[in-house]
PDB file of N, CA and C in Angstrom:
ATOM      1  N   UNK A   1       2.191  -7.500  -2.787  1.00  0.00           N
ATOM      2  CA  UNK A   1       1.740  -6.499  -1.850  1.00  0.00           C
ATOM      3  C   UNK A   1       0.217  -6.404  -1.844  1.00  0.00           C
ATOM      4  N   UNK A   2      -0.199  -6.772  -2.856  1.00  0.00           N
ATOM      5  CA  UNK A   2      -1.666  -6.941  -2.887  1.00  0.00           C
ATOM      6  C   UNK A   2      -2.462  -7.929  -2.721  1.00  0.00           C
ATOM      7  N   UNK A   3      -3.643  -7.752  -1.820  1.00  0.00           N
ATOM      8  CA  UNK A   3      -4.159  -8.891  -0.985  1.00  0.00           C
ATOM      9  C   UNK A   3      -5.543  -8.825  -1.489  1.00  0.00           C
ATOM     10  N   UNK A   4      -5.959  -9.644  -2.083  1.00  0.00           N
ATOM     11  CA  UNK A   4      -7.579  -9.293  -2.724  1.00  0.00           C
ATOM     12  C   UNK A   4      -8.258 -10.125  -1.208  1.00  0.00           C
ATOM     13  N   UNK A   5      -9.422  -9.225  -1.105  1.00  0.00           N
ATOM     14  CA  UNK A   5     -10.386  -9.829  -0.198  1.00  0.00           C
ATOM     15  C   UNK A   5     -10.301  -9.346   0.976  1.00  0.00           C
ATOM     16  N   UNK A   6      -9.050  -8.237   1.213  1.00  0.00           N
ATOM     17  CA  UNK A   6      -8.963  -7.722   2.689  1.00  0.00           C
ATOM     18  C   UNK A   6      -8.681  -6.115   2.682  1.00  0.00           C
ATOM     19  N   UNK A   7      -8.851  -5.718   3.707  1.00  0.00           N
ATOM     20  CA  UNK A   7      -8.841  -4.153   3.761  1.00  0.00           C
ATOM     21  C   UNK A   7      -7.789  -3.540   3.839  1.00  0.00           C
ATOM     22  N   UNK A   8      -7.759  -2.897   2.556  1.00  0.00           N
ATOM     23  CA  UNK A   8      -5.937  -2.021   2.631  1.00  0.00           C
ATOM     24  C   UNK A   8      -6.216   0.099   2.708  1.00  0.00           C
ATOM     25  N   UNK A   9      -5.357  -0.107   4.048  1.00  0.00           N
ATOM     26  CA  UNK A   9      -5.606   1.552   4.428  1.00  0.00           C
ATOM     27  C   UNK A   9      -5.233   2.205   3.068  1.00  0.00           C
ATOM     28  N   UNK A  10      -5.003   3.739   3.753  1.00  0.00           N
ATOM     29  CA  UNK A  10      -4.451   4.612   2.039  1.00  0.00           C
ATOM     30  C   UNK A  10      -3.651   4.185   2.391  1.00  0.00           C
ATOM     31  N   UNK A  11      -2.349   3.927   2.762  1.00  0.00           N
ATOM     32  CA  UNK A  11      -0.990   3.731   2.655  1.00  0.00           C
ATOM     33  C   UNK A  11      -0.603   2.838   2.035  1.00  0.00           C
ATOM     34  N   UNK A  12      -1.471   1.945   1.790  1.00  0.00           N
ATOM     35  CA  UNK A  12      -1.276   0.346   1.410  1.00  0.00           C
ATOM     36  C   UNK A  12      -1.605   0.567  -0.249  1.00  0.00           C
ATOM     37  N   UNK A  13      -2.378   1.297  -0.399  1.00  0.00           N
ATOM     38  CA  UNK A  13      -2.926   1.402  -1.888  1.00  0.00           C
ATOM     39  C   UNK A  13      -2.441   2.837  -2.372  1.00  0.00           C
ATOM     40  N   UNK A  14      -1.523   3.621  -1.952  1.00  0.00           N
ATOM     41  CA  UNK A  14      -0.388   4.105  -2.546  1.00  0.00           C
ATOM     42  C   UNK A  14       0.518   3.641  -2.795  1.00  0.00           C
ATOM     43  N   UNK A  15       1.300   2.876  -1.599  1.00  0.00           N
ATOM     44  CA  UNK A  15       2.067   1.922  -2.199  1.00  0.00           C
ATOM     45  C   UNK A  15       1.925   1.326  -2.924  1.00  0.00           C
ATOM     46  N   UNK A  16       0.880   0.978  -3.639  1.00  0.00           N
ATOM     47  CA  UNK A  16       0.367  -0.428  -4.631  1.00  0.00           C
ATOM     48  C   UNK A  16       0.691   0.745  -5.522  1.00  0.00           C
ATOM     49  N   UNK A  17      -0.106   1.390  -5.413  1.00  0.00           N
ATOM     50  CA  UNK A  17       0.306   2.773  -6.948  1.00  0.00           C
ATOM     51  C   UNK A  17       1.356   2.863  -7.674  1.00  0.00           C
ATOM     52  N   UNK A  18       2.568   3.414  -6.332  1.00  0.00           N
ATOM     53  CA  UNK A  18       3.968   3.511  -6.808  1.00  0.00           C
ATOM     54  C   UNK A  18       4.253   2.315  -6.960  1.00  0.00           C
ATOM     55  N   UNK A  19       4.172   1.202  -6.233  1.00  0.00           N
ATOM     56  CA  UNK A  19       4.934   0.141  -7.020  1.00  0.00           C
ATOM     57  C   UNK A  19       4.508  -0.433  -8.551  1.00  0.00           C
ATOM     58  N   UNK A  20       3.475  -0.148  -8.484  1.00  0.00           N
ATOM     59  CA  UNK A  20       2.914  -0.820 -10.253  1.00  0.00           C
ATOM     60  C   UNK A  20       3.985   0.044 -10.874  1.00  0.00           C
ATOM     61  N   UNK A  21       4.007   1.446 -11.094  1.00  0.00           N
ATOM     62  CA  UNK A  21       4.556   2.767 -11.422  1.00  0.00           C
ATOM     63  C   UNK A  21       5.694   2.165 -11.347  1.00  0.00           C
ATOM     64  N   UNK A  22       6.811   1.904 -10.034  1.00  0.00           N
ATOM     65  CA  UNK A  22       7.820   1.573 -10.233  1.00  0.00           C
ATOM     66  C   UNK A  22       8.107  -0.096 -11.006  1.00  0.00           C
ATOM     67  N   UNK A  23       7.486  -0.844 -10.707  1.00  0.00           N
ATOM     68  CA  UNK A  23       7.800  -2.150 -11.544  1.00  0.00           C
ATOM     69  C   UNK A  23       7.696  -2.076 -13.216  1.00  0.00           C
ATOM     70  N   UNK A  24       7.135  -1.261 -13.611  1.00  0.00           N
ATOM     71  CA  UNK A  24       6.963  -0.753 -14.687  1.00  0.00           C
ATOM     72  C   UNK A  24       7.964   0.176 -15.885  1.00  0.00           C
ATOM     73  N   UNK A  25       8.785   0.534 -14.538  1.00  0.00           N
ATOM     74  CA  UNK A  25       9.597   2.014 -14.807  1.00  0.00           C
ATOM     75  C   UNK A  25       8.710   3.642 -15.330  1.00  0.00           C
ATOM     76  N   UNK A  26       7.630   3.004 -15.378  1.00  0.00           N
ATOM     77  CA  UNK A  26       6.692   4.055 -15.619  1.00  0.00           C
ATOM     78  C   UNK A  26       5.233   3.410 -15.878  1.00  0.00           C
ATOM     79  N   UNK A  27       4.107   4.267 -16.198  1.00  0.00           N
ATOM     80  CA  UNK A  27       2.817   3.375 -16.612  1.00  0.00           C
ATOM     81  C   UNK A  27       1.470   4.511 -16.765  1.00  0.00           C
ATOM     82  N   UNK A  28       1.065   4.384 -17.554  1.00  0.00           N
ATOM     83  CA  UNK A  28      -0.475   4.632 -17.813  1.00  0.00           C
ATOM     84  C   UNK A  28      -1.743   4.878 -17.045  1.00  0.00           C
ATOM     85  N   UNK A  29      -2.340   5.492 -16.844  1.00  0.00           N
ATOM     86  CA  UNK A  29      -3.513   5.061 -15.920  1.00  0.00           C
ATOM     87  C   UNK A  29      -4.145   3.856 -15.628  1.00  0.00           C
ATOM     88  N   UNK A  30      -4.427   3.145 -16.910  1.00  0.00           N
ATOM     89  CA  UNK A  30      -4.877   1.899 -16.843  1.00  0.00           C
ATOM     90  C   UNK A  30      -4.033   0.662 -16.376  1.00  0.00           C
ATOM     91  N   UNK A  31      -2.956   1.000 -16.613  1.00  0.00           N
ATOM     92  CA  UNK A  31      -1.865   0.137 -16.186  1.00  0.00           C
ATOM     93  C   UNK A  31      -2.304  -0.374 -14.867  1.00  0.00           C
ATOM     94  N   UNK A  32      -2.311   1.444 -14.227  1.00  0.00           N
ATOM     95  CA  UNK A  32      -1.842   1.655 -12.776  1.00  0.00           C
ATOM     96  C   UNK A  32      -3.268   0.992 -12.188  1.00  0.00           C
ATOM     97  N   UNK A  33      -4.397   1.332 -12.923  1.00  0.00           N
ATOM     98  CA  UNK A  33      -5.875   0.745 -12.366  1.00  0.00           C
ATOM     99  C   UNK A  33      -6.091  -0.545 -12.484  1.00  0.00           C
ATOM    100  N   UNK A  34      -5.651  -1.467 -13.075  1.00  0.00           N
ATOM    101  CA  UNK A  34      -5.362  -2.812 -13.220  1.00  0.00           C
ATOM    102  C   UNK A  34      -4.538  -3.351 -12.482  1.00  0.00           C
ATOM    103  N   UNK A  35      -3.439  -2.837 -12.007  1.00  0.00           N
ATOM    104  CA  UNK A  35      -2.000  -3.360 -11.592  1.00  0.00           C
ATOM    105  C   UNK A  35      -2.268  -3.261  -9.800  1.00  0.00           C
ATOM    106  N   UNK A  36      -2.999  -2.153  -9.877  1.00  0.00           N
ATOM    107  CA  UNK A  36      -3.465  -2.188  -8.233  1.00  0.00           C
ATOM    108  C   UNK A  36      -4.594  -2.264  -7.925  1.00  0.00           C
ATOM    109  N   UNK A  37      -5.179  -2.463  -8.462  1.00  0.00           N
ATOM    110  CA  UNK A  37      -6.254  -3.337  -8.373  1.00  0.00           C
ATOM    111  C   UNK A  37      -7.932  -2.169  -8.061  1.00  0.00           C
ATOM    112  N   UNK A  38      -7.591  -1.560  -8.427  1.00  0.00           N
ATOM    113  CA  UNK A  38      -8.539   0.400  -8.343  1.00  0.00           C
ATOM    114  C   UNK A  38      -9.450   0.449  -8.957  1.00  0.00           C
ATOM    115  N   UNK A  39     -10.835   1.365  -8.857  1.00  0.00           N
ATOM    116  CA  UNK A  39     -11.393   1.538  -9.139  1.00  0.00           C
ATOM    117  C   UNK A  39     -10.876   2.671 -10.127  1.00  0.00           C
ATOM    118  N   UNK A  40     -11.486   3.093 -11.454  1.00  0.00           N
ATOM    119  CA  UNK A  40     -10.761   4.338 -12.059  1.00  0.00           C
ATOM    120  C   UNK A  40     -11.284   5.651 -11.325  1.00  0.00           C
ATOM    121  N   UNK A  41     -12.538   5.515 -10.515  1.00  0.00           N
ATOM    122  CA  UNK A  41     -12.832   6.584  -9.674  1.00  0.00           C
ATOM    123  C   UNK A  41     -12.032   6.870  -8.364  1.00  0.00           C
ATOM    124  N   UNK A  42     -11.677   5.509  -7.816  1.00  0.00           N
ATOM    125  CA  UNK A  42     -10.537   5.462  -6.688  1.00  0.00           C
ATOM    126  C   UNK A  42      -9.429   5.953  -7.043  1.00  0.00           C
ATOM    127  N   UNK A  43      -9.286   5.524  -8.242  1.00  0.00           N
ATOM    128  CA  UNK A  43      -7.417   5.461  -8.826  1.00  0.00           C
ATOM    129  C   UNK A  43      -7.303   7.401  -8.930  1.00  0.00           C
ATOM    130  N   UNK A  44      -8.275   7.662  -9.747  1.00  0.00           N
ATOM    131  CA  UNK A  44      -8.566   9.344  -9.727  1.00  0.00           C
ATOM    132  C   UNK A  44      -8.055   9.813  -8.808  1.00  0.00           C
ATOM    133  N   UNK A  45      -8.974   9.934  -7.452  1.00  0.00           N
ATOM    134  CA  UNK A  45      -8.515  10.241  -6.296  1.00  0.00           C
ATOM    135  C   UNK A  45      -7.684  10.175  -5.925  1.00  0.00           C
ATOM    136  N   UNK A  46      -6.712   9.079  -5.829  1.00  0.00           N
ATOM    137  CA  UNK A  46      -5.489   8.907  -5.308  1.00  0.00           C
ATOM    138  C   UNK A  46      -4.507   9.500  -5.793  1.00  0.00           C
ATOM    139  N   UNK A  47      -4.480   9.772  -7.655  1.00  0.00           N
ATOM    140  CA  UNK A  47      -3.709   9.998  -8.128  1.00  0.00           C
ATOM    141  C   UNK A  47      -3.558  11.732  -8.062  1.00  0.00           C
ATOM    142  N   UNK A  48      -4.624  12.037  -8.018  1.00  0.00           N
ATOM    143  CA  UNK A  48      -4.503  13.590  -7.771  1.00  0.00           C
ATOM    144  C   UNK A  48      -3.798  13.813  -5.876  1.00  0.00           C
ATOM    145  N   UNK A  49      -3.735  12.771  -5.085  1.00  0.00           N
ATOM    146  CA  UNK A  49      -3.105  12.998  -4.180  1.00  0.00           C
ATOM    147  C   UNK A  49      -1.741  12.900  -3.815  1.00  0.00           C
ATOM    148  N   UNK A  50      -1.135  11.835  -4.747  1.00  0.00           N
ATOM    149  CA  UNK A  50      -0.334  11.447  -4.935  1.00  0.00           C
ATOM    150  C   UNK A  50       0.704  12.172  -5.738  1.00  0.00           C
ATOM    151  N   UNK A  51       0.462  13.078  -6.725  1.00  0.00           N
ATOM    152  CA  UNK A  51       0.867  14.042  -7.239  1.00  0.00           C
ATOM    153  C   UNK A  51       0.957  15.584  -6.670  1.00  0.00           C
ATOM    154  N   UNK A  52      -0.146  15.738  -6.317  1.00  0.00           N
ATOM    155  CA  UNK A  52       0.106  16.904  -4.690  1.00  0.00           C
ATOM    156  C   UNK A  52       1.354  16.955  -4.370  1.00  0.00           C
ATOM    157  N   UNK A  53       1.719  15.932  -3.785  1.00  0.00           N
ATOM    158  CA  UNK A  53       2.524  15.264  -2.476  1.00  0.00           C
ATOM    159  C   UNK A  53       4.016  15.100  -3.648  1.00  0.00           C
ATOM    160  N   UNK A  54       4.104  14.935  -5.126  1.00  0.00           N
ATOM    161  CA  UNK A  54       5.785  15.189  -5.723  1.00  0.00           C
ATOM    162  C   UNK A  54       5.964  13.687  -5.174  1.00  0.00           C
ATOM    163  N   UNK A  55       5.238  12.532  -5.437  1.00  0.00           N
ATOM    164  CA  UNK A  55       5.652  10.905  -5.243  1.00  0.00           C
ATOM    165  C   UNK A  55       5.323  10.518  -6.292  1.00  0.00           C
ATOM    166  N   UNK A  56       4.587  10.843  -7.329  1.00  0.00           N
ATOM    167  CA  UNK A  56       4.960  10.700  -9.083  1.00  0.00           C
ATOM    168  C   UNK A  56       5.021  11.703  -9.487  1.00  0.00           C
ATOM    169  N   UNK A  57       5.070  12.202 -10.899  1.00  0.00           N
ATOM    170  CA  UNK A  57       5.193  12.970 -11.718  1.00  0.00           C
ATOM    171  C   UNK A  57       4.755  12.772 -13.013  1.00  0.00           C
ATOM    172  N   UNK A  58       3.792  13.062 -13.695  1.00  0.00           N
ATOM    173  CA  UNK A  58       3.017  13.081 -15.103  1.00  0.00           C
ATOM    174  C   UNK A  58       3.390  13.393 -16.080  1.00  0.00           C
ATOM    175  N   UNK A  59       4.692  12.209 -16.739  1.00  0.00           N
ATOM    176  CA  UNK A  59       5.106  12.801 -18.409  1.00  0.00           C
ATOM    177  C   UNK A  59       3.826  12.882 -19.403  1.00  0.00           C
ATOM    178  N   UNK A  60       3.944  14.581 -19.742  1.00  0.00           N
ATOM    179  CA  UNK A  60       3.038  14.785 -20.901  1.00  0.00           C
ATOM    180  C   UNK A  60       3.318  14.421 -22.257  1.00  0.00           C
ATOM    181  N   UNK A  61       4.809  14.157 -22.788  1.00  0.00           N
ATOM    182  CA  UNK A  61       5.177  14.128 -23.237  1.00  0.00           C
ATOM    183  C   UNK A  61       4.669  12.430 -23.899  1.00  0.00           C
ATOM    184  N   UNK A  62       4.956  11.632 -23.142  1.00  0.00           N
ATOM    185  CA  UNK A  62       5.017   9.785 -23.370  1.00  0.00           C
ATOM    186  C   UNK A  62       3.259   9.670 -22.420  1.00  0.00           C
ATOM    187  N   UNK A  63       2.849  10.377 -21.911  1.00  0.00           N
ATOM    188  CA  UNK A  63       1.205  10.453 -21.364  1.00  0.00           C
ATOM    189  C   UNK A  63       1.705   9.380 -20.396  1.00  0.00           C
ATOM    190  N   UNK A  64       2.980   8.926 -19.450  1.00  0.00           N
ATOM    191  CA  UNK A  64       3.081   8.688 -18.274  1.00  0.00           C
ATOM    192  C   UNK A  64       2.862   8.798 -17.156  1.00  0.00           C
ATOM    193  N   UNK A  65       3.045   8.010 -15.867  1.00  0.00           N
ATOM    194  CA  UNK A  65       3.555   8.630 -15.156  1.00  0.00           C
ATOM    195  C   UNK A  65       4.540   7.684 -14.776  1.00  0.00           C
ATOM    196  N   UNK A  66       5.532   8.886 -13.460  1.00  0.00           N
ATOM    197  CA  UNK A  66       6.851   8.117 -13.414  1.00  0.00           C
ATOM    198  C   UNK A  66       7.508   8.596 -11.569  1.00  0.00           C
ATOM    199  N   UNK A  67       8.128   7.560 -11.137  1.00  0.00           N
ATOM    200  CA  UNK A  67       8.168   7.301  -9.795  1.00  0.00           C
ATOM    201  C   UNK A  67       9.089   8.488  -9.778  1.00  0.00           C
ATOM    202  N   UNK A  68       9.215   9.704  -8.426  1.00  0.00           N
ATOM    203  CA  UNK A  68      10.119  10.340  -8.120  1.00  0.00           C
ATOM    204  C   UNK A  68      11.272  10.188  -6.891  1.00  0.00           C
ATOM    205  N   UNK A  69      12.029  10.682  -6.974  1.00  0.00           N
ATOM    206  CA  UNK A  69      12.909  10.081  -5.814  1.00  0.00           C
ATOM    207  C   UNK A  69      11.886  10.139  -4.449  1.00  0.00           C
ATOM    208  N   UNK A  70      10.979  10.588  -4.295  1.00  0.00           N
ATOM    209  CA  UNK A  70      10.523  10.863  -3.051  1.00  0.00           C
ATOM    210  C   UNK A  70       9.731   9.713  -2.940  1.00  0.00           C
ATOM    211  N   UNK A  71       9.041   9.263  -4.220  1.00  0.00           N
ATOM    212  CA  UNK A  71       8.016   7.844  -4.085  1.00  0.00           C
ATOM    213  C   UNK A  71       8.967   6.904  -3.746  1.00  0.00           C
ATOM    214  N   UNK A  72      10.294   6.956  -3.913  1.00  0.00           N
ATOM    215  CA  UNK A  72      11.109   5.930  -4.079  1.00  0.00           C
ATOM    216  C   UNK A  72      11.316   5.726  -2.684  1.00  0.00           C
ATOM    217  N   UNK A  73      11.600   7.086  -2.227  1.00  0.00           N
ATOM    218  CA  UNK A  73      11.457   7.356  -0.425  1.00  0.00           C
ATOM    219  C   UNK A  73      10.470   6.744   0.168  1.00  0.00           C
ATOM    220  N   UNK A  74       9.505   6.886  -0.493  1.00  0.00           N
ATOM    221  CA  UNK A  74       8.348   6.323   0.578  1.00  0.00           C
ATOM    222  C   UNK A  74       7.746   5.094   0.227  1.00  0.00           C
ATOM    223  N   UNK A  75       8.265   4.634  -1.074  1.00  0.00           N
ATOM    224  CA  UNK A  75       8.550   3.120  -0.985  1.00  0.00           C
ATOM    225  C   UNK A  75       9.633   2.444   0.540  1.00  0.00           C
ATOM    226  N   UNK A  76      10.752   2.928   0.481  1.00  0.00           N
ATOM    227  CA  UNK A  76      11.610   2.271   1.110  1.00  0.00           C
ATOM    228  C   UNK A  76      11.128   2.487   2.740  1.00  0.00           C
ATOM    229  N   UNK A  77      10.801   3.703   3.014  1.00  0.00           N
ATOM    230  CA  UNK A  77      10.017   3.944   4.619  1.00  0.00           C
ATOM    231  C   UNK A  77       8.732   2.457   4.561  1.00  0.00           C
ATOM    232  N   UNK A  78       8.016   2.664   3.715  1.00  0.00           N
ATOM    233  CA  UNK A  78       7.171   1.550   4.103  1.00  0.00           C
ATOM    234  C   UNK A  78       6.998   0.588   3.643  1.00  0.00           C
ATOM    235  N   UNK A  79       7.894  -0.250   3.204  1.00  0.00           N
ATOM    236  CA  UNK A  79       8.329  -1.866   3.120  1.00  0.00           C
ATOM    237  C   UNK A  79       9.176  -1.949   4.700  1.00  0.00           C
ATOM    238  N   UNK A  80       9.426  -1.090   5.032  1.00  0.00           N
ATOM    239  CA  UNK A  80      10.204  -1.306   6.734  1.00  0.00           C
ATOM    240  C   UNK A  80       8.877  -0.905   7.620  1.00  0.00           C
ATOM    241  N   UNK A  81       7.672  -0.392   6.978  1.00  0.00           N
ATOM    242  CA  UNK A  81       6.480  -0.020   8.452  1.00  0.00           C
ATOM    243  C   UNK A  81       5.812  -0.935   7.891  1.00  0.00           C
ATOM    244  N   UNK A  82       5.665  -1.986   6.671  1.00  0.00           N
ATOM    245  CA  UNK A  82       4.659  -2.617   6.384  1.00  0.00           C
ATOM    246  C   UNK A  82       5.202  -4.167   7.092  1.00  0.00           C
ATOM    247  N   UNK A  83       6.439  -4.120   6.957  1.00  0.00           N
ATOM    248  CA  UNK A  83       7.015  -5.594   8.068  1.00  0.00           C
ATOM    249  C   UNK A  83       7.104  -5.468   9.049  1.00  0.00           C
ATOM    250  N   UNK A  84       7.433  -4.172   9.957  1.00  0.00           N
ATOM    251  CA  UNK A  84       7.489  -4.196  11.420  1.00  0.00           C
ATOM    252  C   UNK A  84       5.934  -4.393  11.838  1.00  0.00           C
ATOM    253  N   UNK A  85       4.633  -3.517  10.922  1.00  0.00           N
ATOM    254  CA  UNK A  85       3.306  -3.991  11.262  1.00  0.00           C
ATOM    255  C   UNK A  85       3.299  -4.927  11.221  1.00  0.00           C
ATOM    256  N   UNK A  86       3.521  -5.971  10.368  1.00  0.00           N
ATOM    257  CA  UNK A  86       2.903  -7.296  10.106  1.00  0.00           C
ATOM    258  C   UNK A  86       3.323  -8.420  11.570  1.00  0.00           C
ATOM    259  N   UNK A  87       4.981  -8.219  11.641  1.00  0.00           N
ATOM    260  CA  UNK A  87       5.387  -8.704  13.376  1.00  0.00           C
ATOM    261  C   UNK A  87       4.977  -8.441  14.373  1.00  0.00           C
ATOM    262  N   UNK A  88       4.129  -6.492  14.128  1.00  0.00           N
ATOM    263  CA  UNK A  88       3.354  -6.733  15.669  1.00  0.00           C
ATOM    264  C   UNK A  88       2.153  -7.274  15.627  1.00  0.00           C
ATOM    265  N   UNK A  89       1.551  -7.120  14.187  1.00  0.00           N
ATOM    266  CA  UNK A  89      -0.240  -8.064  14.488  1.00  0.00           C
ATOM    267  C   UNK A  89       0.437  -9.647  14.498  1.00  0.00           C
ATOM    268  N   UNK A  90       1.532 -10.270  14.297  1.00  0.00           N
ATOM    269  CA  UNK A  90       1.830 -11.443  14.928  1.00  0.00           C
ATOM    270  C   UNK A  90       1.592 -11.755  16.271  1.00  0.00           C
ATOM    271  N   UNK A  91       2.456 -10.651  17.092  1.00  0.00           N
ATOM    272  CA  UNK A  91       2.879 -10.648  18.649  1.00  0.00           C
ATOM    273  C   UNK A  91       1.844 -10.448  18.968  1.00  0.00           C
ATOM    274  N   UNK A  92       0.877  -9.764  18.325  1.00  0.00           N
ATOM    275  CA  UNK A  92      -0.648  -9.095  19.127  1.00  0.00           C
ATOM    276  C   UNK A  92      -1.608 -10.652  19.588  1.00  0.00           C
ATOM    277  N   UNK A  93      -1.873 -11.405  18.082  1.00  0.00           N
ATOM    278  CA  UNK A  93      -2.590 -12.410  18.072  1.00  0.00           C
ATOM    279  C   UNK A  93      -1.820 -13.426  19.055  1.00  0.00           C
ATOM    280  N   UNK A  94      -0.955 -13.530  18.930  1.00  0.00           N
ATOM    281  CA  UNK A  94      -0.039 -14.898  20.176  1.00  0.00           C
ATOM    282  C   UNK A  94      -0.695 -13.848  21.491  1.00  0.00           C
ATOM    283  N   UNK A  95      -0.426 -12.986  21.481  1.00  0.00           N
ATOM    284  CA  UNK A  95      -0.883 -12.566  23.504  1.00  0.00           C
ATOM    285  C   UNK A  95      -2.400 -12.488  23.464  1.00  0.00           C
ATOM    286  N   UNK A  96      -2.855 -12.423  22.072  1.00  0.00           N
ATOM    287  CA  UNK A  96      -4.947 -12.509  22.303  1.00  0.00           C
ATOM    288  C   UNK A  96      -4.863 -14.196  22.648  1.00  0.00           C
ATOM    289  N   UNK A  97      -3.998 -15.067  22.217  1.00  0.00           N
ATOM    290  CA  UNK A  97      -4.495 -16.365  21.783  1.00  0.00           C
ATOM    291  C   UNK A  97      -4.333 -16.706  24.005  1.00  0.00           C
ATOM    292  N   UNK A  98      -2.983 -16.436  23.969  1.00  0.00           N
ATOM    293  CA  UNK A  98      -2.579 -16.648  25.390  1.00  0.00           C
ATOM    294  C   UNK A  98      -3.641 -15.956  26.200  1.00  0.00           C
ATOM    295  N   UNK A  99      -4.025 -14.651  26.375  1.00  0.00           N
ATOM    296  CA  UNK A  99      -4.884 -14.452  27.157  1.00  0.00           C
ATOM    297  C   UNK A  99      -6.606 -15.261  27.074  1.00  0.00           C
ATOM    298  N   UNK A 100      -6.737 -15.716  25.667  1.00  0.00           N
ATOM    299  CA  UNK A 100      -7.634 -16.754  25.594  1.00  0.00           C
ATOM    300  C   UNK A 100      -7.998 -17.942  26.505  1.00  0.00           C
ATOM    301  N   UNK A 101      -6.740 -17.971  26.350  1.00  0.00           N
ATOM    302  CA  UNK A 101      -6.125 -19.307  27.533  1.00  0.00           C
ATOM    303  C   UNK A 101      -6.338 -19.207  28.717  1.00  0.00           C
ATOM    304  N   UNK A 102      -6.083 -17.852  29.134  1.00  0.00           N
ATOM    305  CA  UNK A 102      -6.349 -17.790  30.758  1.00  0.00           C
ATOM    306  C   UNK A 102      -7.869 -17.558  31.226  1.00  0.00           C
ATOM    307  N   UNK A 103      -8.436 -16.604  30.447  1.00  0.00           N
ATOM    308  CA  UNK A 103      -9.815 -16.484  30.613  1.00  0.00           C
ATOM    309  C   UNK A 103     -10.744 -18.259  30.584  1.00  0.00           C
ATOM    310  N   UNK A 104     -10.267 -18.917  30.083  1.00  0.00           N
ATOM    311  CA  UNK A 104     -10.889 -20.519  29.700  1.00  0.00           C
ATOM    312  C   UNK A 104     -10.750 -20.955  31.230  1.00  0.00           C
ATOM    313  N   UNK A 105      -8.774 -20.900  31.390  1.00  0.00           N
ATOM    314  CA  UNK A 105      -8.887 -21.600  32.664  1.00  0.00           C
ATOM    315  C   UNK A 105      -9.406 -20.613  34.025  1.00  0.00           C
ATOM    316  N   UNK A 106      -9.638 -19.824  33.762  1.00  0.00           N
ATOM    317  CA  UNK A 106     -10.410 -18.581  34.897  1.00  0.00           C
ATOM    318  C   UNK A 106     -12.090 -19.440  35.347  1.00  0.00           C
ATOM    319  N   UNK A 107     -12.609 -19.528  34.080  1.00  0.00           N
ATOM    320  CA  UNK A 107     -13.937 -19.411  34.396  1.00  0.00           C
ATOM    321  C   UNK A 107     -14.633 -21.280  34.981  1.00  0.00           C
ATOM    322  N   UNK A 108     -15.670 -21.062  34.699  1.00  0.00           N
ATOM    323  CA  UNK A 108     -15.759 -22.621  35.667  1.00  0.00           C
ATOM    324  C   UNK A 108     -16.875 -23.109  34.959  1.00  0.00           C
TER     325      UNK A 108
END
């Protein structure tokens, strides 16, 4: 899910969050700042948003954290918005490439 070298919205790097979190069954800060690839000042941020929102949860106990059914939710919502995006910037680039085409044979 992680693409070094290209621009990932917040959605993309929450998801990276919870999934480290979930591939893990749980994980650390550092885990999570390594695993998704974060700044620990980024990872901060996120994580205090991310917890807001009841999509992890912070064992004090084991100094975790750990995926909640709702991250699990919004894992599964966006592995289905992160493939239907990816098919339309397909369809997008084939009709830029085609209209390429016509503008070529347009001009003189």
């Amino acid at each position: 899910m992680i693409v070094l070298g290209s621009y990932r919205s917040r959605l993309d790097i929450i998801a990276d969050i919870l999934s480290v979190v979930k591939g893990n069954g749980s994980a650390k800060k550092t885990q999570i700042m390594y695993g998704a690839n974060l700044s620990y000042a980024v990872l901060t941020r996120y994580l205090t948003e991310i917890l807001n929102a009841c999509l992890l949860k912070f064992d004090s106990d084991k100094r975790h954290y750990v995926l909640t059914e709702k991250g699990k939710k919004f894992l599964q919502h966006y592995r289905e918005y992160s493939r239907r995006n990816e098919h339309l910037t397909r369809q997008l680039e084939t009709v830029n490439a085609k209209r390429k085409i016509l503008e070529e044979l347009c001009s003189v």
